[in-house]
N, C-alpha and C. Protein backbone atom coordinates (compact mmCIF):
# COMPACT_ATOMS: atom_id res chain seq x y z
N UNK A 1 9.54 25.65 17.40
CA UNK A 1 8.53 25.28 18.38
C UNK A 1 8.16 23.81 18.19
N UNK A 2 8.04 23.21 19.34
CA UNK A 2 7.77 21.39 19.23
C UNK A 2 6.16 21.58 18.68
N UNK A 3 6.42 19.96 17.74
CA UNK A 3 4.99 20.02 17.37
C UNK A 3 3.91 19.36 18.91
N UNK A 4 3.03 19.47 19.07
CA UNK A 4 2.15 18.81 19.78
C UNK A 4 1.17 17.66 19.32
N UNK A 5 1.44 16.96 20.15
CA UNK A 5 0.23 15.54 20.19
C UNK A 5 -1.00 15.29 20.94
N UNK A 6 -1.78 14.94 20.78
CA UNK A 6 -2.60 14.29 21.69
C UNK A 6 -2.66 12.84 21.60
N UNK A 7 -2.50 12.66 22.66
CA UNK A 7 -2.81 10.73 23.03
C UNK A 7 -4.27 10.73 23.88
N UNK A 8 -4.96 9.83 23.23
CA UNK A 8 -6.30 9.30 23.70
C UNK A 8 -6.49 8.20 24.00
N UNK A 9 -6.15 7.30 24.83
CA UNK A 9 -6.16 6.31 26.00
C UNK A 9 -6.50 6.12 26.87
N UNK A 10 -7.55 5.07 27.17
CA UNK A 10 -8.06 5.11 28.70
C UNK A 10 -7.26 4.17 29.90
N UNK A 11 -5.82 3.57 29.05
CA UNK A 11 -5.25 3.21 29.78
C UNK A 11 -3.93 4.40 30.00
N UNK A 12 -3.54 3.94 31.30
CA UNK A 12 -2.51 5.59 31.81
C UNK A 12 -1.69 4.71 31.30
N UNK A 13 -1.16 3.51 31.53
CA UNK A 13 0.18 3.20 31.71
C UNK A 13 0.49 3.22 30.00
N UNK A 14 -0.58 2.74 29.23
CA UNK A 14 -0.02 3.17 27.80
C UNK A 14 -0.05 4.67 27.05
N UNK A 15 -0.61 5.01 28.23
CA UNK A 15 -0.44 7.01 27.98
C UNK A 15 0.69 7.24 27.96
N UNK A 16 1.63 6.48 29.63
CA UNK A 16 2.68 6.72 29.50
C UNK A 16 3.73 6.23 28.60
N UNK A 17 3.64 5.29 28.37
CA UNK A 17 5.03 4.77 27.69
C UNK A 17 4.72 5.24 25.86
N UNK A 18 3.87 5.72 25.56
CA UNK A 18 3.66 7.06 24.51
C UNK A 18 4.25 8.04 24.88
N UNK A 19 3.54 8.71 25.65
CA UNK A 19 4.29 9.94 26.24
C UNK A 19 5.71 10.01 26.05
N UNK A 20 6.51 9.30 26.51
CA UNK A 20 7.35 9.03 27.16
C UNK A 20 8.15 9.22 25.66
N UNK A 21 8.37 8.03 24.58
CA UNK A 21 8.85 7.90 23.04
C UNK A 21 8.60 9.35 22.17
N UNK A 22 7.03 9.66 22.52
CA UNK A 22 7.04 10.98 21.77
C UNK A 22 8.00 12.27 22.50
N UNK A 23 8.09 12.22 23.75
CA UNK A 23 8.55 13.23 23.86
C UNK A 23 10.22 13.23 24.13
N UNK A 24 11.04 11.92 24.35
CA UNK A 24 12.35 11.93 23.75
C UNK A 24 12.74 12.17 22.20
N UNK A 25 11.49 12.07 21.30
CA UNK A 25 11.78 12.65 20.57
C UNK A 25 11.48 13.84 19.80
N UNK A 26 11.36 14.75 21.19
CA UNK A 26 11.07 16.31 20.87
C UNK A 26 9.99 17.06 20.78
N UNK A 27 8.31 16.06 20.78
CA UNK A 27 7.12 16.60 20.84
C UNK A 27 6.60 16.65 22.28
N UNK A 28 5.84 17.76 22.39
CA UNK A 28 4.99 18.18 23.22
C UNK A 28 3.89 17.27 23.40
N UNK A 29 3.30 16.24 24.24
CA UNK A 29 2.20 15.91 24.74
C UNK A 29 1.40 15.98 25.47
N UNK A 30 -0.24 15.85 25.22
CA UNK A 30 -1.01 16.21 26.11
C UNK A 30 -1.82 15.24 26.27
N UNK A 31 -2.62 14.56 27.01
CA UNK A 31 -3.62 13.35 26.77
C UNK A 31 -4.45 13.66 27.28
N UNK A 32 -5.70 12.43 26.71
CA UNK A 32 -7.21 12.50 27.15
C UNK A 32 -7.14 10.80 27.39
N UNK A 33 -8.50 10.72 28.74
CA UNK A 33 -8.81 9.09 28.55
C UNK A 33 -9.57 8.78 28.05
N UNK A 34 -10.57 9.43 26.82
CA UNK A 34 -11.16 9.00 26.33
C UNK A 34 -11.84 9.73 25.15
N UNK A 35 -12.64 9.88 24.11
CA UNK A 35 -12.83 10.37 23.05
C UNK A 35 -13.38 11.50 23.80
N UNK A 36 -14.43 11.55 24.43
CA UNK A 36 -15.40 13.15 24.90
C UNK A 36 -14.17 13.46 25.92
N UNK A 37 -13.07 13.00 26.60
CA UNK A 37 -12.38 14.07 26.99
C UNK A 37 -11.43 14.74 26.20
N UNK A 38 -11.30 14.34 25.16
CA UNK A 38 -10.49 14.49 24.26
C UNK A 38 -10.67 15.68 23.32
N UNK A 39 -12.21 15.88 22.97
CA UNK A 39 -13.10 16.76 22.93
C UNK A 39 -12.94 17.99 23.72
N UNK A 40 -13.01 17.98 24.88
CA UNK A 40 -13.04 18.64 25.76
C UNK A 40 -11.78 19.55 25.67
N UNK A 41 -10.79 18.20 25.93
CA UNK A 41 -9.50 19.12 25.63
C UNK A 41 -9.33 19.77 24.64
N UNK A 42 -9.40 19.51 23.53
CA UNK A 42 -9.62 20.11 22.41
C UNK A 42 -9.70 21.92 21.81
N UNK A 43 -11.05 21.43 22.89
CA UNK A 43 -11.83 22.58 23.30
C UNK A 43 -10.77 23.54 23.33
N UNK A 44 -10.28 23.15 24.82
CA UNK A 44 -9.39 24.20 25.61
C UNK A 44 -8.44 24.75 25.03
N UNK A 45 -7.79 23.79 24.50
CA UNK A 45 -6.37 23.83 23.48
C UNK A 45 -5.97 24.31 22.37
N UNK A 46 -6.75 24.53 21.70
CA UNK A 46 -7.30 24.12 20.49
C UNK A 46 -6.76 23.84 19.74
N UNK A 47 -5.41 23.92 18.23
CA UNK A 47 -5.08 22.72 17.55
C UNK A 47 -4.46 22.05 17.87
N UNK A 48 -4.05 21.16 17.76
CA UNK A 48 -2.52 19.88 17.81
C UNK A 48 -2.15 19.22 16.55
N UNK A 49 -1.11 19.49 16.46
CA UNK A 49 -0.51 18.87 15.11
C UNK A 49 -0.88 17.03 14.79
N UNK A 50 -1.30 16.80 15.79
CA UNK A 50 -1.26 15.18 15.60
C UNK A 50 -2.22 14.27 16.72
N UNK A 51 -2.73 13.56 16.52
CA UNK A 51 -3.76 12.94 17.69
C UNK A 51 -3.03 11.11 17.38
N UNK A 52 -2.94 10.94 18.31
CA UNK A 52 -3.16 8.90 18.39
C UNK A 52 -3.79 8.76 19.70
N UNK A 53 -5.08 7.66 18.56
CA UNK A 53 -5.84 7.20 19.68
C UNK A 53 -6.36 5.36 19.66
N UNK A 54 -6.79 5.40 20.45
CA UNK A 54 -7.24 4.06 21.01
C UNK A 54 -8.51 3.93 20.33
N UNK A 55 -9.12 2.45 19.83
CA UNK A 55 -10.38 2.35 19.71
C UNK A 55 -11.25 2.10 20.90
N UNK A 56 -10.94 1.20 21.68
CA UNK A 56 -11.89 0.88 22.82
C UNK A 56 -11.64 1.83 23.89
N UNK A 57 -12.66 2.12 24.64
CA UNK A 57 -12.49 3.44 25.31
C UNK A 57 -14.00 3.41 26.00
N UNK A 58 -14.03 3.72 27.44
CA UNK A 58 -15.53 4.00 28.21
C UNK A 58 -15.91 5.66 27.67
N UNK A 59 -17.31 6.29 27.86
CA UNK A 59 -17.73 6.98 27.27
C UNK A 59 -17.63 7.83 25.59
N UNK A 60 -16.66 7.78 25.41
CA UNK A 60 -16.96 7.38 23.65
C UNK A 60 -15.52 7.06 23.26
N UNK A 61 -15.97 5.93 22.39
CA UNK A 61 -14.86 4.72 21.24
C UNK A 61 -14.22 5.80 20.33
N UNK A 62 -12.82 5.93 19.94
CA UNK A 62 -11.81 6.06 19.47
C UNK A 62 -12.50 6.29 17.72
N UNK A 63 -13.84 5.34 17.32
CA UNK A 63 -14.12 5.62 16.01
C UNK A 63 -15.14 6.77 16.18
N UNK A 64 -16.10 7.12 16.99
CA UNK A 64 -16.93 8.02 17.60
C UNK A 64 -16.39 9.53 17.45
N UNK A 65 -15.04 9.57 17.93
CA UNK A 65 -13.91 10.44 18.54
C UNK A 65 -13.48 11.33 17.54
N UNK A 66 -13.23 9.86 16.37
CA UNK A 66 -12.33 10.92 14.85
C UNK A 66 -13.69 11.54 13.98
N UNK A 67 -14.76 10.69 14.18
CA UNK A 67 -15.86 10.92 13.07
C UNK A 67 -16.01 12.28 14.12
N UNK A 68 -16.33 12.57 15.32
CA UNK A 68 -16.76 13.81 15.69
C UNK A 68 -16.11 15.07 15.61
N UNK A 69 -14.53 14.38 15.37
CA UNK A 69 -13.66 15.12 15.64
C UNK A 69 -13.18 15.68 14.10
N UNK A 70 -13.46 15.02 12.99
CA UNK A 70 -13.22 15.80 11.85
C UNK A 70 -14.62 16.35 11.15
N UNK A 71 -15.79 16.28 11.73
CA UNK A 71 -17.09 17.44 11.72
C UNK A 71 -16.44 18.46 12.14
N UNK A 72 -15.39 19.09 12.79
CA UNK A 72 -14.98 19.92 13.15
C UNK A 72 -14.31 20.70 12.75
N UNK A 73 -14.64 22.26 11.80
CA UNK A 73 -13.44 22.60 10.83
C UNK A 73 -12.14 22.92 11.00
N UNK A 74 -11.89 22.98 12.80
CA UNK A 74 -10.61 23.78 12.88
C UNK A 74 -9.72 22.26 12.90
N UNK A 75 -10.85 20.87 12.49
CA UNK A 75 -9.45 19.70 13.01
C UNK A 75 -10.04 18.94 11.96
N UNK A 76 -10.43 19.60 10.85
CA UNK A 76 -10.55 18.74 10.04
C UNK A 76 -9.59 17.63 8.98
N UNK A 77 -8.28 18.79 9.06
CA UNK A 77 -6.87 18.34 8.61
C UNK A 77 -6.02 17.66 9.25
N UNK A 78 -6.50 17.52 10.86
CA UNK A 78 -5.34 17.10 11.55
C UNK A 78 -5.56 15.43 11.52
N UNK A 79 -4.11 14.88 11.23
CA UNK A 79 -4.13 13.45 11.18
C UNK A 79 -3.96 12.99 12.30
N UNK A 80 -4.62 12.00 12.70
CA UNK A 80 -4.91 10.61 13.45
C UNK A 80 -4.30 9.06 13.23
N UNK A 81 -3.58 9.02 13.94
CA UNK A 81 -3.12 7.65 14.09
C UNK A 81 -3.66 6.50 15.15
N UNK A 82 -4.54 5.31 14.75
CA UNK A 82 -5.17 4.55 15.74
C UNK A 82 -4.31 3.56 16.12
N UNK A 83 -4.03 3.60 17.59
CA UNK A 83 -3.37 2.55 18.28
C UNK A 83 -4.03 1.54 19.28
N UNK A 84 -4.27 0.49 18.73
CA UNK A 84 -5.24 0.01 19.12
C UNK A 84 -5.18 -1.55 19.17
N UNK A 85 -6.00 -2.44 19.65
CA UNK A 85 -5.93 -3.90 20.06
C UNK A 85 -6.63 -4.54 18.76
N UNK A 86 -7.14 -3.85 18.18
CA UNK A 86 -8.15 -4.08 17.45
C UNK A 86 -7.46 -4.14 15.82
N UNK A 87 -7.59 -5.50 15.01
CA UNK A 87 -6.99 -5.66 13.68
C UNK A 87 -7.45 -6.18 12.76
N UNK A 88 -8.76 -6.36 13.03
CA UNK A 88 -9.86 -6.88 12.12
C UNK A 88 -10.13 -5.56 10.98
N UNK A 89 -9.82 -6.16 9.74
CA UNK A 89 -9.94 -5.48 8.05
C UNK A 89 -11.57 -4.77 8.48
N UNK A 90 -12.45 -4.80 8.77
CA UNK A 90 -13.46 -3.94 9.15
C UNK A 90 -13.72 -3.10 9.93
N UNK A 91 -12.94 -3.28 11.19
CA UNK A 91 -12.42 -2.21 12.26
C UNK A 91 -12.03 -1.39 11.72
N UNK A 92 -10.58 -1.56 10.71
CA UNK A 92 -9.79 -0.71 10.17
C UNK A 92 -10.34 0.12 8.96
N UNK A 93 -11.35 -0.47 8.26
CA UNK A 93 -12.07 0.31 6.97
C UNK A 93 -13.25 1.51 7.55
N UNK A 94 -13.85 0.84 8.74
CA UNK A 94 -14.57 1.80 9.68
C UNK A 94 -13.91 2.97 10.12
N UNK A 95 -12.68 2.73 10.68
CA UNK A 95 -11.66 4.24 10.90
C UNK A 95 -11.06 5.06 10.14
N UNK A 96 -10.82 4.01 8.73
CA UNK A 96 -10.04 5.08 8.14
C UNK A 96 -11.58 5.95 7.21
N UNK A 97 -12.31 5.20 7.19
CA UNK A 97 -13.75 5.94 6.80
C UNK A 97 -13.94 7.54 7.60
N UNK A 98 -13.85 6.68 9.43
CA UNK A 98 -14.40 8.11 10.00
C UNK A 98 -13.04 9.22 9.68
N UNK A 99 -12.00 8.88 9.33
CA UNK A 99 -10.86 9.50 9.10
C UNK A 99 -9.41 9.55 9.45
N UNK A 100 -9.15 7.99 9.95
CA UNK A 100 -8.27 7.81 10.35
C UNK A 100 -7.00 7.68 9.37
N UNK A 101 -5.46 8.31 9.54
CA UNK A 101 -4.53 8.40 8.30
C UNK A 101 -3.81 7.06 8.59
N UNK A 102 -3.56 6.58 9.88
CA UNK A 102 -2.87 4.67 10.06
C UNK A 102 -3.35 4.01 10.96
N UNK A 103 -3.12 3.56 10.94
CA UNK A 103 -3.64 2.07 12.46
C UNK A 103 -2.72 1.23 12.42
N UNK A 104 -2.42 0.79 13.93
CA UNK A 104 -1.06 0.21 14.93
C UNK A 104 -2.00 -0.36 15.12
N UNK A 105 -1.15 -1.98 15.55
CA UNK A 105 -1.78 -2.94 16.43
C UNK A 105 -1.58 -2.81 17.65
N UNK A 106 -1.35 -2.88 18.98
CA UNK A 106 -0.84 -3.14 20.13
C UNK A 106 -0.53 -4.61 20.34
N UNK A 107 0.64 -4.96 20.83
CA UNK A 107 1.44 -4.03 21.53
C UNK A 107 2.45 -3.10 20.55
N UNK A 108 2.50 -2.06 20.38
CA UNK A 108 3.30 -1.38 19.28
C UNK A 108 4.76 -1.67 19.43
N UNK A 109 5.37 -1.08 18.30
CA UNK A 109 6.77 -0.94 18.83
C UNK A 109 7.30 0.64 18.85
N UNK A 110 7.91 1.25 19.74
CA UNK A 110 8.14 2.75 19.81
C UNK A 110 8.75 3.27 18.24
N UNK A 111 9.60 2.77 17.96
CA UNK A 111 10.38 3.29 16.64
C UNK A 111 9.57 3.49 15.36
N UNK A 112 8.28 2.11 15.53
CA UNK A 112 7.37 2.19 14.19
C UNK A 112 6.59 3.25 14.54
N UNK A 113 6.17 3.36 15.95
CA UNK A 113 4.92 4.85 15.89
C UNK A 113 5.67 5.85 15.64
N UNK A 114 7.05 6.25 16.11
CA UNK A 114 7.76 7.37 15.86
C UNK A 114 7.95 7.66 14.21
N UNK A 115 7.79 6.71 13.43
CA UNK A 115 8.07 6.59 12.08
C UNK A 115 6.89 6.97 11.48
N UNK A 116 5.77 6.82 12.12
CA UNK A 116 4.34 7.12 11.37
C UNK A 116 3.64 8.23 11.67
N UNK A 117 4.50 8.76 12.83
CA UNK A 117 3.91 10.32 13.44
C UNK A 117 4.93 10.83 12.40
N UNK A 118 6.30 10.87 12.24
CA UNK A 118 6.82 11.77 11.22
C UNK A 118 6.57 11.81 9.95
N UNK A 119 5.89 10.44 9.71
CA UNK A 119 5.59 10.91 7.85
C UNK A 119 3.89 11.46 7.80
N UNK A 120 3.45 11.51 9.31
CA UNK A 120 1.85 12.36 8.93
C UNK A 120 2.03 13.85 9.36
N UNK A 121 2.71 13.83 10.65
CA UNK A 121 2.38 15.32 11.07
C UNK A 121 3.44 16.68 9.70
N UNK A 122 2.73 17.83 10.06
CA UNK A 122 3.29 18.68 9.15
C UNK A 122 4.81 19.72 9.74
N UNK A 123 5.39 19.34 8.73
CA UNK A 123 6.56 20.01 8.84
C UNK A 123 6.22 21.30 9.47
């Protein structure tokens, strides 16, 4: 069974061209545009082997998202990868605080995210 992702982006077009890398290489994706939809989906869904998300984001920020999102026991394990514009050493100590396992700069390159979803998500 493919593992599943969530992508959290409030931009589509970088939803897509995620989408797109993760799922030539065999995962299931689902996205949110933003941390509380992400939530939401969540909700519905309920686990996913893997989340990458964005920091900047309208109705709640990408750091908001993981801190709410690992209060949560059924996703407390699941790793997070932040893909994001954002590369300032305090940005990044703030996320991996709320619980983030890597952080990408944008513009990424497909092969390095594909490389960092396989050494977090679980076999």
């Amino acid at each position: 069974m493919a593992k599943t992702i969530l992508i959290v982006d409030d931009s589509s077009s970088l939803r897509t061209v995620v989408r797109i890398a993760l799922e030539r290489a065999g995962y299931t994706v689902i996205e949110a545009g933003d941390g509380k939809q992400a939530l939401d989906t969540l909700a519905k869904v309920g686990r996913v082997n893997l989340i990458v998300s964005d920091v900047n984001m309208p109705n709640m920020d990408g750091i908001t998202f993981v801190t709410q999102l690992k209060a949560q026991a059924a996703h407390r394990f699941t790793p997070v990868v932040m893909l994001t514009t954002e590369g300032q050493d305090a940005k990044i100590q703030q996320g991996r605080a709320a619980g983030a396992k890597a952080w990408m700069v944008k513009p990424f390159n497909p092969p390095q995210l594909l490389d960092a979803v396989a050494k977090l998500i679980q076999p």
